[in-house]
N, C-alpha and C. Protein backbone atom coordinates (compact mmCIF):
# COMPACT_ATOMS: atom_id res chain seq x y z
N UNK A 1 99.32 122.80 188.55
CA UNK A 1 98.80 122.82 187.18
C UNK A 1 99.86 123.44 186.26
N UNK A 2 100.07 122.66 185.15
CA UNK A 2 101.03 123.64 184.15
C UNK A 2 100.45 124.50 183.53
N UNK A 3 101.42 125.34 183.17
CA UNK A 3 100.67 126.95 181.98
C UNK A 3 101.30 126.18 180.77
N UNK A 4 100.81 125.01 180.31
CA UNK A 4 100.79 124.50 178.79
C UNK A 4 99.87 123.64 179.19
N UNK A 5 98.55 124.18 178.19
CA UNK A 5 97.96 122.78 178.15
C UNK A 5 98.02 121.48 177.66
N UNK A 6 99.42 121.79 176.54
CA UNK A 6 99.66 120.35 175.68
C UNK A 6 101.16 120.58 175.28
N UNK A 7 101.59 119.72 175.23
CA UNK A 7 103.05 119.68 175.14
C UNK A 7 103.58 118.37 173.80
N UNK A 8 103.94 119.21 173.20
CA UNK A 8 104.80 118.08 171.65
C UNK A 8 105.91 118.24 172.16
N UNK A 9 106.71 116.88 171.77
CA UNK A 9 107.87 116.77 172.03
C UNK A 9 108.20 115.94 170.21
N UNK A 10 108.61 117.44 169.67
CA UNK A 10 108.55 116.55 168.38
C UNK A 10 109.30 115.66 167.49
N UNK A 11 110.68 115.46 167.97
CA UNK A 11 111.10 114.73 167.69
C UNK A 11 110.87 112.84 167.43
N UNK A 12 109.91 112.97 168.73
CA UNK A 12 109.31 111.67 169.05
C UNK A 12 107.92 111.10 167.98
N UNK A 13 107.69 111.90 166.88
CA UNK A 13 106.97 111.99 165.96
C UNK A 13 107.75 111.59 164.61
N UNK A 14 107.13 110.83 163.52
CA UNK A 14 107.54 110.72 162.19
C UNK A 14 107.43 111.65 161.19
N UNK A 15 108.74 112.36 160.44
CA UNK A 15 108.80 113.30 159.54
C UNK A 15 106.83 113.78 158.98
N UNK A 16 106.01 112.75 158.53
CA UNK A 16 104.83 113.33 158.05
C UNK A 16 104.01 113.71 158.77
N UNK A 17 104.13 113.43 160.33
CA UNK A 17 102.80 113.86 160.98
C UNK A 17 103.67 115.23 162.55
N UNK A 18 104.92 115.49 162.12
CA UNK A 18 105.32 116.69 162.84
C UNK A 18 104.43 117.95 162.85
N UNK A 19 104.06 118.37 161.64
CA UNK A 19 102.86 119.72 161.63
C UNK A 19 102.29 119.73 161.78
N UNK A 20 101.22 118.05 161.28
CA UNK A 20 100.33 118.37 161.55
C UNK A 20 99.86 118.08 162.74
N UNK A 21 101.00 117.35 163.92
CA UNK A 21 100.46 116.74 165.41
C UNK A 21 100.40 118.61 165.63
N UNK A 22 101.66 118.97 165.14
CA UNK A 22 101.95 120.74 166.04
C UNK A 22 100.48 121.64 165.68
N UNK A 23 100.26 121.52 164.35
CA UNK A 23 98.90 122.19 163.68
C UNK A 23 97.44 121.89 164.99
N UNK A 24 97.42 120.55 164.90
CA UNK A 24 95.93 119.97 165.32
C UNK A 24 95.88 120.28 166.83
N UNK A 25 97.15 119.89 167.62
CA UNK A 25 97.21 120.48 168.73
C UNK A 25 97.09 122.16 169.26
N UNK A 26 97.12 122.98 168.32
CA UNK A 26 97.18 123.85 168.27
C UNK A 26 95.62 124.69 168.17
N UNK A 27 94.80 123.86 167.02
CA UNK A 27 93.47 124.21 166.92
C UNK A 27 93.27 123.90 168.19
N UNK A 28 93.32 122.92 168.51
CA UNK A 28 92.72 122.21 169.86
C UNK A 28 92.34 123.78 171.28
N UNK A 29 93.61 124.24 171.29
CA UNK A 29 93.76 125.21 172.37
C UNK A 29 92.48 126.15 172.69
N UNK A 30 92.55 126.55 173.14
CA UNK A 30 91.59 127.66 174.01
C UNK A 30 91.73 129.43 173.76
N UNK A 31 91.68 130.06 173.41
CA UNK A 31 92.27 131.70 173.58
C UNK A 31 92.61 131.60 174.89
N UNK A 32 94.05 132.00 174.77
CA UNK A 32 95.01 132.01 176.00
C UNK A 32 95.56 130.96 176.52
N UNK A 33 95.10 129.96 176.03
CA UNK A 33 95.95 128.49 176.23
C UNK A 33 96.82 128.65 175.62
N UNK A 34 98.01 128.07 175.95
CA UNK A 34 99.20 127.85 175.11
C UNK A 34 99.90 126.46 175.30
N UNK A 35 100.48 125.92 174.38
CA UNK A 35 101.11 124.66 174.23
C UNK A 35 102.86 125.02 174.21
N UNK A 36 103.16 123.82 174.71
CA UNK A 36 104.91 123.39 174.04
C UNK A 36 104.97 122.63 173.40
N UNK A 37 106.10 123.25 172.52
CA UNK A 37 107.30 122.23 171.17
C UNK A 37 108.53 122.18 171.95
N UNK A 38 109.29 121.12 171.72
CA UNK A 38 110.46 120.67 172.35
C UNK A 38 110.65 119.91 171.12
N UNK A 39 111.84 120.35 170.80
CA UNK A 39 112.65 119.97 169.05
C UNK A 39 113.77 119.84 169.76
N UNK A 40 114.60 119.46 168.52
CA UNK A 40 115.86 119.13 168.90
C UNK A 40 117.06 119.91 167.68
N UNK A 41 116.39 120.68 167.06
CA UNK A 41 116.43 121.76 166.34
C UNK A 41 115.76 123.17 166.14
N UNK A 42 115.82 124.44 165.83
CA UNK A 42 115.76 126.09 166.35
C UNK A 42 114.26 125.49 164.93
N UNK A 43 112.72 126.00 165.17
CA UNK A 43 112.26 125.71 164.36
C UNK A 43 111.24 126.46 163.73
N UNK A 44 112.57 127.26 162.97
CA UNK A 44 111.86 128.48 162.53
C UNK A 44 111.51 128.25 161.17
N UNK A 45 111.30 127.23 160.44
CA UNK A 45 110.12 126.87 159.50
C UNK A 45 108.66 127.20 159.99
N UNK A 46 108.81 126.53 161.00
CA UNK A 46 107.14 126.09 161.62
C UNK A 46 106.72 127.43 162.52
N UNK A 47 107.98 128.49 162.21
CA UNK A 47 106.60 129.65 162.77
C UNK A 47 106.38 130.59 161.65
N UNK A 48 107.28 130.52 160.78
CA UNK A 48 106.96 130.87 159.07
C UNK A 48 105.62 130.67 158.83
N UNK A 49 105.27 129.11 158.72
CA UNK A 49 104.20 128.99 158.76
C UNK A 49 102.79 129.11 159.34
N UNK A 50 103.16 129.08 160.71
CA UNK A 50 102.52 129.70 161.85
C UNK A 50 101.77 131.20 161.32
N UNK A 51 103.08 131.79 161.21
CA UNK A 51 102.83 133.08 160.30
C UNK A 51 101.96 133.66 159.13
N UNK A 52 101.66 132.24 158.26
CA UNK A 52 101.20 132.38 156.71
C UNK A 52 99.81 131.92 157.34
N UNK A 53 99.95 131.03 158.43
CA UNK A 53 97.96 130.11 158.76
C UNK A 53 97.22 131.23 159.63
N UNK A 54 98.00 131.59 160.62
CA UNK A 54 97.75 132.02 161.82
C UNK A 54 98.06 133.24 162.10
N UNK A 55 98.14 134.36 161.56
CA UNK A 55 98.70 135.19 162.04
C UNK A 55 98.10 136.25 162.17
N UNK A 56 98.29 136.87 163.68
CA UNK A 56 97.82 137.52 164.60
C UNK A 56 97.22 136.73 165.61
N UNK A 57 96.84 135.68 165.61
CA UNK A 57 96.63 135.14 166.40
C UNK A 57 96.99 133.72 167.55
N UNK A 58 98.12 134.32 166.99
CA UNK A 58 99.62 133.40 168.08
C UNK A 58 100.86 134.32 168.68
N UNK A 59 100.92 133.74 170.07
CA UNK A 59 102.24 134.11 170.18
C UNK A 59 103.40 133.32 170.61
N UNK A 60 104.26 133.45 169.84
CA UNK A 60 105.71 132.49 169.98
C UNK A 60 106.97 133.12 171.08
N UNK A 61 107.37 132.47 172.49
CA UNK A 61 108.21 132.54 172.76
C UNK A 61 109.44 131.59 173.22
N UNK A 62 110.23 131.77 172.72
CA UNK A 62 111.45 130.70 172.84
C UNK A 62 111.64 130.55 174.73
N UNK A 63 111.56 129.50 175.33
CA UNK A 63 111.78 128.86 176.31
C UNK A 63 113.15 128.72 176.19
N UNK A 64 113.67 128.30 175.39
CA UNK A 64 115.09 127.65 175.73
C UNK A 64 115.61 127.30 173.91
N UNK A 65 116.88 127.78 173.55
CA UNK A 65 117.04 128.39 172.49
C UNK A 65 118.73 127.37 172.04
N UNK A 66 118.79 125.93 172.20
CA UNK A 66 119.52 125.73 171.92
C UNK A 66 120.67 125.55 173.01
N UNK A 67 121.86 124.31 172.51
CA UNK A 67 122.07 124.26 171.28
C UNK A 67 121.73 122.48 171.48
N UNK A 68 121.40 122.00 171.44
CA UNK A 68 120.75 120.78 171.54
C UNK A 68 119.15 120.78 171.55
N UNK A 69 118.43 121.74 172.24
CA UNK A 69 117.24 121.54 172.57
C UNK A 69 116.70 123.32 172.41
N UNK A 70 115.32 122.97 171.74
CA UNK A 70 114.67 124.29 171.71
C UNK A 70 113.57 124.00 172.13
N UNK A 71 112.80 124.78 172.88
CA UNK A 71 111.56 124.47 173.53
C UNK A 71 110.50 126.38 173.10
N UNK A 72 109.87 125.98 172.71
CA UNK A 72 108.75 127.32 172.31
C UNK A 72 107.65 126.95 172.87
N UNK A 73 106.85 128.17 173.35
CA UNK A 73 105.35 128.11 173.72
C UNK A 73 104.78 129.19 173.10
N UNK A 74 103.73 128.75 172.66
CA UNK A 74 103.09 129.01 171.45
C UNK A 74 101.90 129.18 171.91
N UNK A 75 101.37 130.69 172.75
CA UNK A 75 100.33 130.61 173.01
C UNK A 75 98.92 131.50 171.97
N UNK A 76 97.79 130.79 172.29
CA UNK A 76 96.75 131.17 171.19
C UNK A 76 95.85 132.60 171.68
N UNK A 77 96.25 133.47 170.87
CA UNK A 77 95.20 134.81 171.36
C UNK A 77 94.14 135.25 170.76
């Protein structure tokens, strides 16, 4: 079993629906579920925002930090 219950790979998504696949997937979760992002850029917009929707009740850690590929799991507390 993986410790992500859902996994974006967001590049593979069109500029308008990147946040909100990352957003909706995100409601989706469980307390203590956590998901992956796999970008192809460091994507610290989207925990800014993370920050302004959600906050306190996420936690962000970088998996893998570049320089081609960033992967975060983003779990819900």
């Amino acid at each position: 079993m993986s410790e992500y219950a859902a996994t974006v790979r967001v590049p593979e998504y069109p500029p308008h629906l990147k946040h909100k696949t990352i957003f909706e997937t995100f409601n989706s979760l469980k307390p203590s579920e956590a998901m992956l992002i796999v970008n192809d850029h460091d994507p610290i917009p989207l925990r800014f925002q993370f920050d302004s929707m959600h906050e306190g009740k996420y936690k962000w850690e970088y998996i893998e930090q570049g320089p081609d590929t960033f992967q975060v799991k983003i779990e819900k507390i």
